[in-house]
PDB file of N, CA and C in Angstrom:
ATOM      1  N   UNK A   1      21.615 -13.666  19.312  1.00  0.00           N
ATOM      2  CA  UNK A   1      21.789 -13.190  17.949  1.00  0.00           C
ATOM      3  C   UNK A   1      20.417 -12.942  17.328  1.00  0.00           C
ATOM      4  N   UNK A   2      20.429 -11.412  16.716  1.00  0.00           N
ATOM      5  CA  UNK A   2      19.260 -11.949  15.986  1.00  0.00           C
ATOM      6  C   UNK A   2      19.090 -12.449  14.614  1.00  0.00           C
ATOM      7  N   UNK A   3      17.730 -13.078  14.388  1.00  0.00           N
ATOM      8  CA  UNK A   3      17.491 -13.672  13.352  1.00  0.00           C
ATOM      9  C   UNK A   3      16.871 -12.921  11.792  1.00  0.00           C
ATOM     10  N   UNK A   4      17.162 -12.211  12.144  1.00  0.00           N
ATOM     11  CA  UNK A   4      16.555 -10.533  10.830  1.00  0.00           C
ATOM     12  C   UNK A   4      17.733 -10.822  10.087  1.00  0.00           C
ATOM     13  N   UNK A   5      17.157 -10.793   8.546  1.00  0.00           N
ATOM     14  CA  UNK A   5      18.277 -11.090   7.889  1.00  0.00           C
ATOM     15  C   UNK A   5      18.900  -9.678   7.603  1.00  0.00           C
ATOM     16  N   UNK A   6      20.086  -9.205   7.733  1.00  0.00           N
ATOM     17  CA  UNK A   6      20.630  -7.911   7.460  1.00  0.00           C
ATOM     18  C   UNK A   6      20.927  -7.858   5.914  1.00  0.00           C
ATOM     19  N   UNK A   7      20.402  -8.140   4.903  1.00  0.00           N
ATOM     20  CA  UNK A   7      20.537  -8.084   3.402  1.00  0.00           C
ATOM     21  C   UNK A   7      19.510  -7.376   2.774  1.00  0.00           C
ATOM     22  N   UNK A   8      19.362  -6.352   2.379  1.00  0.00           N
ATOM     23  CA  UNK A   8      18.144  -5.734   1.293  1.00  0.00           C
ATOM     24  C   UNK A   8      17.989  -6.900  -0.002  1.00  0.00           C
ATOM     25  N   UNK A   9      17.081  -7.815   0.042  1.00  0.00           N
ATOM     26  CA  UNK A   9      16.946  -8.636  -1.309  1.00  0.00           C
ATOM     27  C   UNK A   9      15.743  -8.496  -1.803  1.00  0.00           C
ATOM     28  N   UNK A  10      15.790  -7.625  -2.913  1.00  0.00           N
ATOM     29  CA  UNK A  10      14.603  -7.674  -3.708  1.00  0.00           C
ATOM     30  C   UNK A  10      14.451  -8.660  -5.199  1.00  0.00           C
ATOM     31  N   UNK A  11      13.408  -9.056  -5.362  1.00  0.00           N
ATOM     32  CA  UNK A  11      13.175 -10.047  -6.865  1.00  0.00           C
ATOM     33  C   UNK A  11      13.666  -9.095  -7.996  1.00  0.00           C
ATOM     34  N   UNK A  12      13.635  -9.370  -8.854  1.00  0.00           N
ATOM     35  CA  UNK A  12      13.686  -8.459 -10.517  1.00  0.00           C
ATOM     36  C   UNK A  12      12.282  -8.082 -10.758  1.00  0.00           C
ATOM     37  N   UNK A  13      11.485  -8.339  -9.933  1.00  0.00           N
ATOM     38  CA  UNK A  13       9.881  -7.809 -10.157  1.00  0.00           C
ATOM     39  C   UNK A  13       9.876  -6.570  -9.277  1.00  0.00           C
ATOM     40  N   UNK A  14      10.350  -7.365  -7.890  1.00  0.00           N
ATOM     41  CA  UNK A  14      10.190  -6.251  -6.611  1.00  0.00           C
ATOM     42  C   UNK A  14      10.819  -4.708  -7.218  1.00  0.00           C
ATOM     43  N   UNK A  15      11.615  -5.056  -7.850  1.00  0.00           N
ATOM     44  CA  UNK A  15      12.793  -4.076  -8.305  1.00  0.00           C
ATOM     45  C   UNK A  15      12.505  -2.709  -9.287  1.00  0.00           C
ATOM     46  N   UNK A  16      11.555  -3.931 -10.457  1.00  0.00           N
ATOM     47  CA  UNK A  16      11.094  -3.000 -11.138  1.00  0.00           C
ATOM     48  C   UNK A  16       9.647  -2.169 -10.833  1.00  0.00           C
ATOM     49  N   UNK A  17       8.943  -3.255  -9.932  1.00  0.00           N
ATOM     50  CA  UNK A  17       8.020  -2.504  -9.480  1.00  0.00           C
ATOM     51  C   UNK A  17       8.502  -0.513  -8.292  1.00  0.00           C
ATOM     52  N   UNK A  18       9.235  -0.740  -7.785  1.00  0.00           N
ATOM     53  CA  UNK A  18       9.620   0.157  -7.048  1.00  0.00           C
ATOM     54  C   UNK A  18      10.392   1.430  -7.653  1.00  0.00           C
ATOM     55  N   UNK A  19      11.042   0.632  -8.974  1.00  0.00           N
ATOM     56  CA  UNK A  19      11.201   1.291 -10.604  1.00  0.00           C
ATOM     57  C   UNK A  19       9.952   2.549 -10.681  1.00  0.00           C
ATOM     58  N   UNK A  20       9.072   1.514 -11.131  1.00  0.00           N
ATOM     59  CA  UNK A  20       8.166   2.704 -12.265  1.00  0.00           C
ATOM     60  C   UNK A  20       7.861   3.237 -10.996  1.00  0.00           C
ATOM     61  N   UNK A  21       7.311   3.603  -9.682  1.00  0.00           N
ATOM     62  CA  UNK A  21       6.849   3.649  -8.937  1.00  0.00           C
ATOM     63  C   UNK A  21       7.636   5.487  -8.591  1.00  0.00           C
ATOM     64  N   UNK A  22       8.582   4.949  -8.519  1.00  0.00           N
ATOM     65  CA  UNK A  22       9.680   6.621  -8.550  1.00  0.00           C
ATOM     66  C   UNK A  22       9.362   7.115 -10.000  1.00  0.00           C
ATOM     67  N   UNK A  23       9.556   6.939 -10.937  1.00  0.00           N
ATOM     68  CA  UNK A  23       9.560   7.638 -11.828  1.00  0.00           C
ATOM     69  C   UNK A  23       7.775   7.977 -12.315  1.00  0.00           C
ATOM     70  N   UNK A  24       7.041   7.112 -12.048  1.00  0.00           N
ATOM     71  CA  UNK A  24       5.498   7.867 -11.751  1.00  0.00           C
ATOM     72  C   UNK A  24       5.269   9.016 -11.104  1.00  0.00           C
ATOM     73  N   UNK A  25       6.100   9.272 -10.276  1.00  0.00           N
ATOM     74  CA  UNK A  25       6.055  10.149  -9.143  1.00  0.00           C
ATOM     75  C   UNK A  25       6.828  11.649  -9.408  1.00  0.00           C
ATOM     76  N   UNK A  26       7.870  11.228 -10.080  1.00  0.00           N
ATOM     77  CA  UNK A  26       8.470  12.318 -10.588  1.00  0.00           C
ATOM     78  C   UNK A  26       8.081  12.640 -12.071  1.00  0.00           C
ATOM     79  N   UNK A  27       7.005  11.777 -12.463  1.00  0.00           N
ATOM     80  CA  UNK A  27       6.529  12.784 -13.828  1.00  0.00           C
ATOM     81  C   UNK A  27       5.131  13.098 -13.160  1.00  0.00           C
ATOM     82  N   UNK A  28       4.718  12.688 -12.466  1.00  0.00           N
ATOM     83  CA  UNK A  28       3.848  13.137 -11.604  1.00  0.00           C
ATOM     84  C   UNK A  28       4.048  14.575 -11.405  1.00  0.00           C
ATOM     85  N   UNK A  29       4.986  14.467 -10.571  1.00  0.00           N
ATOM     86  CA  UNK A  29       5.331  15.671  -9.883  1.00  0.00           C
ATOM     87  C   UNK A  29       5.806  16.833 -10.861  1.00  0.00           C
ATOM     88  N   UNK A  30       6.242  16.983 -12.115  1.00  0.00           N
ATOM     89  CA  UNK A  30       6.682  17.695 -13.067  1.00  0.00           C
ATOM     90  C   UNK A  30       5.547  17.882 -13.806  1.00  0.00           C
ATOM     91  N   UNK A  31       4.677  17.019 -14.222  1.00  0.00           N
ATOM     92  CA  UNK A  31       3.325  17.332 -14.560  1.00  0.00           C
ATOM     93  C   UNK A  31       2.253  18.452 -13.824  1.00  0.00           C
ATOM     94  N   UNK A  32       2.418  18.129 -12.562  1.00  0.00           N
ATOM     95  CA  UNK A  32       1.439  19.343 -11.881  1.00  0.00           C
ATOM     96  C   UNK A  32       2.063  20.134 -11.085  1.00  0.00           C
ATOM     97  N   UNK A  33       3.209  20.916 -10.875  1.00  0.00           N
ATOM     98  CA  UNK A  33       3.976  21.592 -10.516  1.00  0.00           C
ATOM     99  C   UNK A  33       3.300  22.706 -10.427  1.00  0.00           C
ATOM    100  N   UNK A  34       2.969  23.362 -11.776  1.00  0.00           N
ATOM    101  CA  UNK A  34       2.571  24.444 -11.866  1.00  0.00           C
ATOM    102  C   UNK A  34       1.333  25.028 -10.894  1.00  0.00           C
ATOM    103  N   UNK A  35       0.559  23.813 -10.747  1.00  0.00           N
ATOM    104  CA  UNK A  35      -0.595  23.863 -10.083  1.00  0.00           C
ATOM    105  C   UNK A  35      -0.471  24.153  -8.457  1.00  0.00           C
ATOM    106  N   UNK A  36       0.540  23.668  -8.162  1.00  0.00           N
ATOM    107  CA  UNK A  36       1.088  23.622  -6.520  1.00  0.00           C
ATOM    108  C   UNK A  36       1.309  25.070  -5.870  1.00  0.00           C
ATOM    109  N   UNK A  37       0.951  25.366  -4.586  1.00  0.00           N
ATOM    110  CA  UNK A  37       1.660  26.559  -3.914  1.00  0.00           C
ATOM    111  C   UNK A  37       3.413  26.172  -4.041  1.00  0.00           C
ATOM    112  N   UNK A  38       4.001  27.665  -3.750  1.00  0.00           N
ATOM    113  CA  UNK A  38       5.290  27.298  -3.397  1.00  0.00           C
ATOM    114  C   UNK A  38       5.535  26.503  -2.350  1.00  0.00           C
ATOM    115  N   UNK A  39       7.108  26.103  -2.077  1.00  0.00           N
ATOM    116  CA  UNK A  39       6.809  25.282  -0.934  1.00  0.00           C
ATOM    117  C   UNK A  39       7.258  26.565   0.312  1.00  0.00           C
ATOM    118  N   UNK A  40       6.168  26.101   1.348  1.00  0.00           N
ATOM    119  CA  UNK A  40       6.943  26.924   2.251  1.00  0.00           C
ATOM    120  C   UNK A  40       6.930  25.848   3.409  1.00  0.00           C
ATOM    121  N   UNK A  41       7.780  26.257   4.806  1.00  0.00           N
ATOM    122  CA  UNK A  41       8.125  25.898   6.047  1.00  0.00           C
ATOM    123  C   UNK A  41       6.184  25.950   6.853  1.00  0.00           C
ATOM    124  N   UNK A  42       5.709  25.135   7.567  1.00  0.00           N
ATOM    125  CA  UNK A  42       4.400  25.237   7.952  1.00  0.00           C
ATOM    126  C   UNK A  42       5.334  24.640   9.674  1.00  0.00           C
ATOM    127  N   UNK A  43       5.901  24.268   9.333  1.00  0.00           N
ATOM    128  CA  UNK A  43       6.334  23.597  11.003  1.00  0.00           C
ATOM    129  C   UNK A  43       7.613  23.838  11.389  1.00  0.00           C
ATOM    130  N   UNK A  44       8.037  24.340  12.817  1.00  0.00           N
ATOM    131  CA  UNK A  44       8.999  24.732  13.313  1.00  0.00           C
ATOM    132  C   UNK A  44      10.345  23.736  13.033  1.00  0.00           C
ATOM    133  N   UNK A  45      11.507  24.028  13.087  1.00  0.00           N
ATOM    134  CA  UNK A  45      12.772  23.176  12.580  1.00  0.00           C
ATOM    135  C   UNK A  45      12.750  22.702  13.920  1.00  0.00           C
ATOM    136  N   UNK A  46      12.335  22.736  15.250  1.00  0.00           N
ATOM    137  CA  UNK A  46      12.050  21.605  16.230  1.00  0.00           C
ATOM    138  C   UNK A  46      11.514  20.324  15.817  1.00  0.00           C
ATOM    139  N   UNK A  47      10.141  20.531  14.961  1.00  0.00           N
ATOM    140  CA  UNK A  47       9.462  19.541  14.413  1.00  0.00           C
ATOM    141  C   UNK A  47      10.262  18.751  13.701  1.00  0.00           C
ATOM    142  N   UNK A  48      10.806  19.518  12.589  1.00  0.00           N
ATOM    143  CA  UNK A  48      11.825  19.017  11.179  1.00  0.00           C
ATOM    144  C   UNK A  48      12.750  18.138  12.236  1.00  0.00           C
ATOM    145  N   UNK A  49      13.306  18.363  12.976  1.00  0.00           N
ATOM    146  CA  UNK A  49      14.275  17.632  13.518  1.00  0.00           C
ATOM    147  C   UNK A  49      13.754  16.760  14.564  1.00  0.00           C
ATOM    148  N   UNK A  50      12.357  16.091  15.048  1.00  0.00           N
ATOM    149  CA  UNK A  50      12.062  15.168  15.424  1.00  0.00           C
ATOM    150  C   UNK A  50      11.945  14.523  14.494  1.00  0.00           C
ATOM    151  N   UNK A  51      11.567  14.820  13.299  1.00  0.00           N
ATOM    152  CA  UNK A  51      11.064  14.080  11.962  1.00  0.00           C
ATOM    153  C   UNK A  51      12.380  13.307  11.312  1.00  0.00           C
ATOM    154  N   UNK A  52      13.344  13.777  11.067  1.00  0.00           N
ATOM    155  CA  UNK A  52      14.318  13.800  10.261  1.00  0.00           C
ATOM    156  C   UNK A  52      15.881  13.287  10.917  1.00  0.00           C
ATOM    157  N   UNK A  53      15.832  13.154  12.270  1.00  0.00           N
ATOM    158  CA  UNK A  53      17.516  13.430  12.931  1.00  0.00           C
ATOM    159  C   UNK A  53      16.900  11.995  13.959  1.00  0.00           C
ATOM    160  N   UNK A  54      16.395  11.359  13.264  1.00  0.00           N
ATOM    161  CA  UNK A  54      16.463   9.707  14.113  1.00  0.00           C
ATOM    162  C   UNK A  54      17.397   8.945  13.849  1.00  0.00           C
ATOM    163  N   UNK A  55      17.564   7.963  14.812  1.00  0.00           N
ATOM    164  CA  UNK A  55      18.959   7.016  14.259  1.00  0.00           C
ATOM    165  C   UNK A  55      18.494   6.083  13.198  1.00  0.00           C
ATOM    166  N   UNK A  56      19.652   5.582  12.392  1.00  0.00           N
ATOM    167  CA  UNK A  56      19.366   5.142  11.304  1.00  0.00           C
ATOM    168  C   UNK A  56      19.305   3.328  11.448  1.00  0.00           C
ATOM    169  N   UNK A  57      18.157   2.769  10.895  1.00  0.00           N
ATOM    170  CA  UNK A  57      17.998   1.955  11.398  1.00  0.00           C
ATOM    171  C   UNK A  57      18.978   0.656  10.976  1.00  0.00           C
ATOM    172  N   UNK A  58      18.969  -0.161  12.280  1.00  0.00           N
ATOM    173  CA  UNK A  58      19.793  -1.264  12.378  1.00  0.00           C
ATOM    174  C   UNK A  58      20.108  -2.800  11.093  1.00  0.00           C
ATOM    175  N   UNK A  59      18.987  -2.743  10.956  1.00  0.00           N
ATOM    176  CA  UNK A  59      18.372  -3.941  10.010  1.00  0.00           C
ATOM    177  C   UNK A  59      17.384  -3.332   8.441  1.00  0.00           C
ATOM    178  N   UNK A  60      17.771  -4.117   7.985  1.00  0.00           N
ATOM    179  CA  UNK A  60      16.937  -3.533   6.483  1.00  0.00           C
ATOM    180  C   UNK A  60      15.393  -3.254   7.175  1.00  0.00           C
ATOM    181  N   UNK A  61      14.027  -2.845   6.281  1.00  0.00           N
ATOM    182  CA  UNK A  61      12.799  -2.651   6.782  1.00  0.00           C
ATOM    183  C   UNK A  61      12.410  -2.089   5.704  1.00  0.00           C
ATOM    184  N   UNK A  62      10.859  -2.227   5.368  1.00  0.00           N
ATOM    185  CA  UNK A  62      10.425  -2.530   4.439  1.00  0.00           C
ATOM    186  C   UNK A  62      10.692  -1.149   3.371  1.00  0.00           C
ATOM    187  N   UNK A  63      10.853  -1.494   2.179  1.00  0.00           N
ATOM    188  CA  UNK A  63      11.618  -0.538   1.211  1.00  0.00           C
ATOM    189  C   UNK A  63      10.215   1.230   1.302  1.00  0.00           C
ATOM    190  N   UNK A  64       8.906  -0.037   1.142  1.00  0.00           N
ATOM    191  CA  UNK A  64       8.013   1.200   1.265  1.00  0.00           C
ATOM    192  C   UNK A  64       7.957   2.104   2.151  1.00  0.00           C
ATOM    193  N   UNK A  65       7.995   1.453   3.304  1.00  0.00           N
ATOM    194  CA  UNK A  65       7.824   2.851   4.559  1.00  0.00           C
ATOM    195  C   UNK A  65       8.204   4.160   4.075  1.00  0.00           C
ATOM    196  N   UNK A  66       9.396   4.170   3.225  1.00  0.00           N
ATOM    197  CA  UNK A  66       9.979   5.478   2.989  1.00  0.00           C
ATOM    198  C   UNK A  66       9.564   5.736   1.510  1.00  0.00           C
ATOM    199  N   UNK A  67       9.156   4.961   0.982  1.00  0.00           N
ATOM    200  CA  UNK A  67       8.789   5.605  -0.427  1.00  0.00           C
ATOM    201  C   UNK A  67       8.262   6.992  -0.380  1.00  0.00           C
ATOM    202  N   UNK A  68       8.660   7.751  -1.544  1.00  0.00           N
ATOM    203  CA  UNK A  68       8.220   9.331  -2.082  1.00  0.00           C
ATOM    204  C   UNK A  68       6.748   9.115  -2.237  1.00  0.00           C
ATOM    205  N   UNK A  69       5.987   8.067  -2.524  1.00  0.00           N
ATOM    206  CA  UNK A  69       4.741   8.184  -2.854  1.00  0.00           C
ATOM    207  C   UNK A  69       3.906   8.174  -1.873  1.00  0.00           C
ATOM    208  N   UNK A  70       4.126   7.796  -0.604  1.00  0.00           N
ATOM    209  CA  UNK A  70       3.843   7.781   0.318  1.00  0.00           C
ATOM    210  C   UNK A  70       3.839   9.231   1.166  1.00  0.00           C
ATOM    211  N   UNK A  71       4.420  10.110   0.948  1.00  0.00           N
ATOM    212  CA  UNK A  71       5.018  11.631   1.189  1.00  0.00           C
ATOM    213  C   UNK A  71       3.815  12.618   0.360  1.00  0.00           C
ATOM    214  N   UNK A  72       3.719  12.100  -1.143  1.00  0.00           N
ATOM    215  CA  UNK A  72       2.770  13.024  -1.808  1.00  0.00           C
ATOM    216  C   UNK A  72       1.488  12.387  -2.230  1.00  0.00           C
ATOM    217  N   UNK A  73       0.667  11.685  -1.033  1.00  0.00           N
ATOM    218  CA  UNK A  73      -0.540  11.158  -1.193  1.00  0.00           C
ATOM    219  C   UNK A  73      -1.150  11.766   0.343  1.00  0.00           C
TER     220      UNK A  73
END
């Protein structure tokens, strides 16, 4: 058996920290919009789909790995 706890438990800190953290990001992102190229495709949908079409994982893992802020830094 393993010993990984299968529960997402975050504090009321963890929580809100990960809070402002999205919404930084999306006034972020609405703030300098204008400034940005459009978006375009730079990598083949081969790529997109090594990136994107993995199995979904078994056990919780850490909330950041996937954070948006992590994507636009």
């Amino acid at each position: 058996m393993n010993n990984i706890n299968a529960t997402l438990e975050l504090s009321k800190e963890e929580m809100k920290t990960y809070g402002y953290q999205v919404v930084d990001a999306i006034i972020e992102h609405f703030d300098t919009q204008n400034n940005k190229f459009p978006v375009a495709a730079e990598v083949s949908r081969e790529e997109m789909n090594l990136l994107f079409l993995e199995e979904a994982p078994e056990y919780p893992s850490n909330p950041l790995k996937y954070n948006i802020l992590y994507w636009t830094k």
